[in-house]
C-alpha atoms as a PDB file:
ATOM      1  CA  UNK A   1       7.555 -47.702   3.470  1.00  0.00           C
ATOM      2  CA  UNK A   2       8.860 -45.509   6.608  1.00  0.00           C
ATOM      3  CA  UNK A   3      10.587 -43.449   4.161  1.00  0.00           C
ATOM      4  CA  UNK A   4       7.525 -43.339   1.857  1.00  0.00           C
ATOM      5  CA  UNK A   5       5.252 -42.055   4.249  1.00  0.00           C
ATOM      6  CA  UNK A   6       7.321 -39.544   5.767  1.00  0.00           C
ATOM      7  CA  UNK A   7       8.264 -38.200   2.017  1.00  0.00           C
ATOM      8  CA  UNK A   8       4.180 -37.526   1.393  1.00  0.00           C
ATOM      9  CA  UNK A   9       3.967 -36.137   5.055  1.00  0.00           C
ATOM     10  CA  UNK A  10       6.513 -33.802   3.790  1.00  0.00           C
ATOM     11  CA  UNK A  11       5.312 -32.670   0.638  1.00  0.00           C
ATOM     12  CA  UNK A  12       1.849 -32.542   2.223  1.00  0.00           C
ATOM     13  CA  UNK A  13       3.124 -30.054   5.011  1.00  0.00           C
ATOM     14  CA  UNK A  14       5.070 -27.906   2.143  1.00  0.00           C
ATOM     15  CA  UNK A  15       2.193 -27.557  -0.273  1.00  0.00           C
ATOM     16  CA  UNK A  16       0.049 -26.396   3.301  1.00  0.00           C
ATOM     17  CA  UNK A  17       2.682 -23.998   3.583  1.00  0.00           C
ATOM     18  CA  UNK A  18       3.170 -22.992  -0.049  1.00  0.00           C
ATOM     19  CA  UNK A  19      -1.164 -22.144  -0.278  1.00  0.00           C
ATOM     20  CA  UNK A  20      -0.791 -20.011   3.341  1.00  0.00           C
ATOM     21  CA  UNK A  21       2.143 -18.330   1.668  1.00  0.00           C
ATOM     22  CA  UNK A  22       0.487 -17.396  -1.443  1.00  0.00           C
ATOM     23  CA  UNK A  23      -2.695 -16.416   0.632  1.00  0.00           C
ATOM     24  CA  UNK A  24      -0.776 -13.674   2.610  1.00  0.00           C
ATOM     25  CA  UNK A  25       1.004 -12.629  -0.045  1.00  0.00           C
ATOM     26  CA  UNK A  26      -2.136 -11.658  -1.782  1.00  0.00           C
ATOM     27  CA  UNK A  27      -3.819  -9.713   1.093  1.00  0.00           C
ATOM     28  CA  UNK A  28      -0.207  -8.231   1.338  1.00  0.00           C
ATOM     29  CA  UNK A  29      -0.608  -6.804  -2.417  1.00  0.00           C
ATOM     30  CA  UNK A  30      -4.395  -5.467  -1.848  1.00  0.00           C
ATOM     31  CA  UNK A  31      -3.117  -3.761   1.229  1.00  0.00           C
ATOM     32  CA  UNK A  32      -0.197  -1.805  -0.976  1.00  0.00           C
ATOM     33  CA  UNK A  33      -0.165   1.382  -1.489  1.00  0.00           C
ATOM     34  CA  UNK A  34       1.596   1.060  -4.643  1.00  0.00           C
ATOM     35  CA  UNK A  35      -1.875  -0.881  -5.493  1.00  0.00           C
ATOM     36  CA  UNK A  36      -4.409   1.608  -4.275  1.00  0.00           C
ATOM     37  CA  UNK A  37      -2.527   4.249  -6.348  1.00  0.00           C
ATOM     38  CA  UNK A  38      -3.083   1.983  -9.531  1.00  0.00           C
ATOM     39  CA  UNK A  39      -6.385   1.590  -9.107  1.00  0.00           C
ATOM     40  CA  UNK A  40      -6.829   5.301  -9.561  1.00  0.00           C
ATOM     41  CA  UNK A  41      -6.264   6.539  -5.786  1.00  0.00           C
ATOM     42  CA  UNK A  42      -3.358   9.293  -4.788  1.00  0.00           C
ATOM     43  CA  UNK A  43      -1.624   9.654  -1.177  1.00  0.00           C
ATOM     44  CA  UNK A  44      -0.774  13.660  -0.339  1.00  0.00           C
ATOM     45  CA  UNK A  45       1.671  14.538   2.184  1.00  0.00           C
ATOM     46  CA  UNK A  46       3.138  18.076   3.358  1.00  0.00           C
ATOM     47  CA  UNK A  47       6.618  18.825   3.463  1.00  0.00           C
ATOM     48  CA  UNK A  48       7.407  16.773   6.831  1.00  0.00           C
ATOM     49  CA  UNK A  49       5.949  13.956   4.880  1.00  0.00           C
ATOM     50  CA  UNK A  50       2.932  13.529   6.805  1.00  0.00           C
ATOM     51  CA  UNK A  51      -0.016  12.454   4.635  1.00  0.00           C
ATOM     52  CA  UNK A  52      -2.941  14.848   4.333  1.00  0.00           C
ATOM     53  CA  UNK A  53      -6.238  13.871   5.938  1.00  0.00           C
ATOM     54  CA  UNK A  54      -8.094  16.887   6.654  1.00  0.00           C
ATOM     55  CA  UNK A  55      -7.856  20.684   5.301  1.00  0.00           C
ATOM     56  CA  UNK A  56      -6.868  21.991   8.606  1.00  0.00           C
ATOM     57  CA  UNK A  57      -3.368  20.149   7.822  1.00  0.00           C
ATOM     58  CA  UNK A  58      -2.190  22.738   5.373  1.00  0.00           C
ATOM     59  CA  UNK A  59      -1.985  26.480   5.233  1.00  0.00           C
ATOM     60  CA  UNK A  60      -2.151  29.154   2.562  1.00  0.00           C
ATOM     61  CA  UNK A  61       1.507  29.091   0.297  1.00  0.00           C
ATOM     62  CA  UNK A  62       2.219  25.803   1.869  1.00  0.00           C
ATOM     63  CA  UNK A  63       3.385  22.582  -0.482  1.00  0.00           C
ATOM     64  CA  UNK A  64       1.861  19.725  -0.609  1.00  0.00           C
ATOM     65  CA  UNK A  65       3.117  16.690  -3.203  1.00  0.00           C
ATOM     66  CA  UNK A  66       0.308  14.283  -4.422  1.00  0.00           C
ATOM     67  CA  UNK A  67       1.962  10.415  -4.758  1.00  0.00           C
ATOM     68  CA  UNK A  68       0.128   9.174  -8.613  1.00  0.00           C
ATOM     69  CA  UNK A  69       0.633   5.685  -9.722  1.00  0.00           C
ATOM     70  CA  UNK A  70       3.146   6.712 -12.590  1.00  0.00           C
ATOM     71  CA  UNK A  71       5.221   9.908 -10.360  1.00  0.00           C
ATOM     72  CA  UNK A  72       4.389  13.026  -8.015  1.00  0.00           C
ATOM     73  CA  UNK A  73       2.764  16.452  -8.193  1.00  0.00           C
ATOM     74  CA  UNK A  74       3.892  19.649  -6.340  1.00  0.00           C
ATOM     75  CA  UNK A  75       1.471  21.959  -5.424  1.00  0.00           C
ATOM     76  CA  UNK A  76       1.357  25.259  -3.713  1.00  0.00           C
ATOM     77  CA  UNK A  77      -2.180  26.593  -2.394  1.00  0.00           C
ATOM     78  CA  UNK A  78      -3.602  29.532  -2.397  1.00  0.00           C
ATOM     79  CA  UNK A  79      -6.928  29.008  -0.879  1.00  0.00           C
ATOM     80  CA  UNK A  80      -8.535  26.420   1.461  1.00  0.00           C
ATOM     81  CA  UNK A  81     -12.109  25.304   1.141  1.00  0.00           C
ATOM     82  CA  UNK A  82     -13.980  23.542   3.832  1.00  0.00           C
ATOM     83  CA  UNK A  83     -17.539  22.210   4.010  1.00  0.00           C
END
């Protein structure tokens, strides 16, 4: 009965632990950025590897490589447009 109990305890506690498992693991995945690039997003960095955020972080000539869901784009620029 002791033995009982403590098995269901147990399994109870695991299957807690199992659903808070899968739960992170699924905000983990919507915070990816292997999954905002598959749903149609890209990530541009310089050459340091810094990502791009604004158009004063690049100059004229400069490289920049654009991160796709299915591989990378080099780029050279040879003009800057702000608005």
């Amino acid at each position: 009965m002791v033995n009982e109990k403590l098995r269901k305890a147990m399994t109870t506690l695991t299957d807690k632990h199992k659903i808070t498992l899968s739960i992170q693991a699924n905000s983990l995945h919507h915070l990816s950025p292997l999954n905002t690039l598959s749903r149609g997003f890209s990530i541009t960095t310089n050459a340091k590897n810094q990502v791009l955020s604004s158009t004063t972080d690049i100059k004229i000539n400069q490289t920049i490589t654009t991160q796709l869901a299915d591989g990378k784009l080099y780029s050279n620029f040879e003009k800057i447009e702000e608005n």
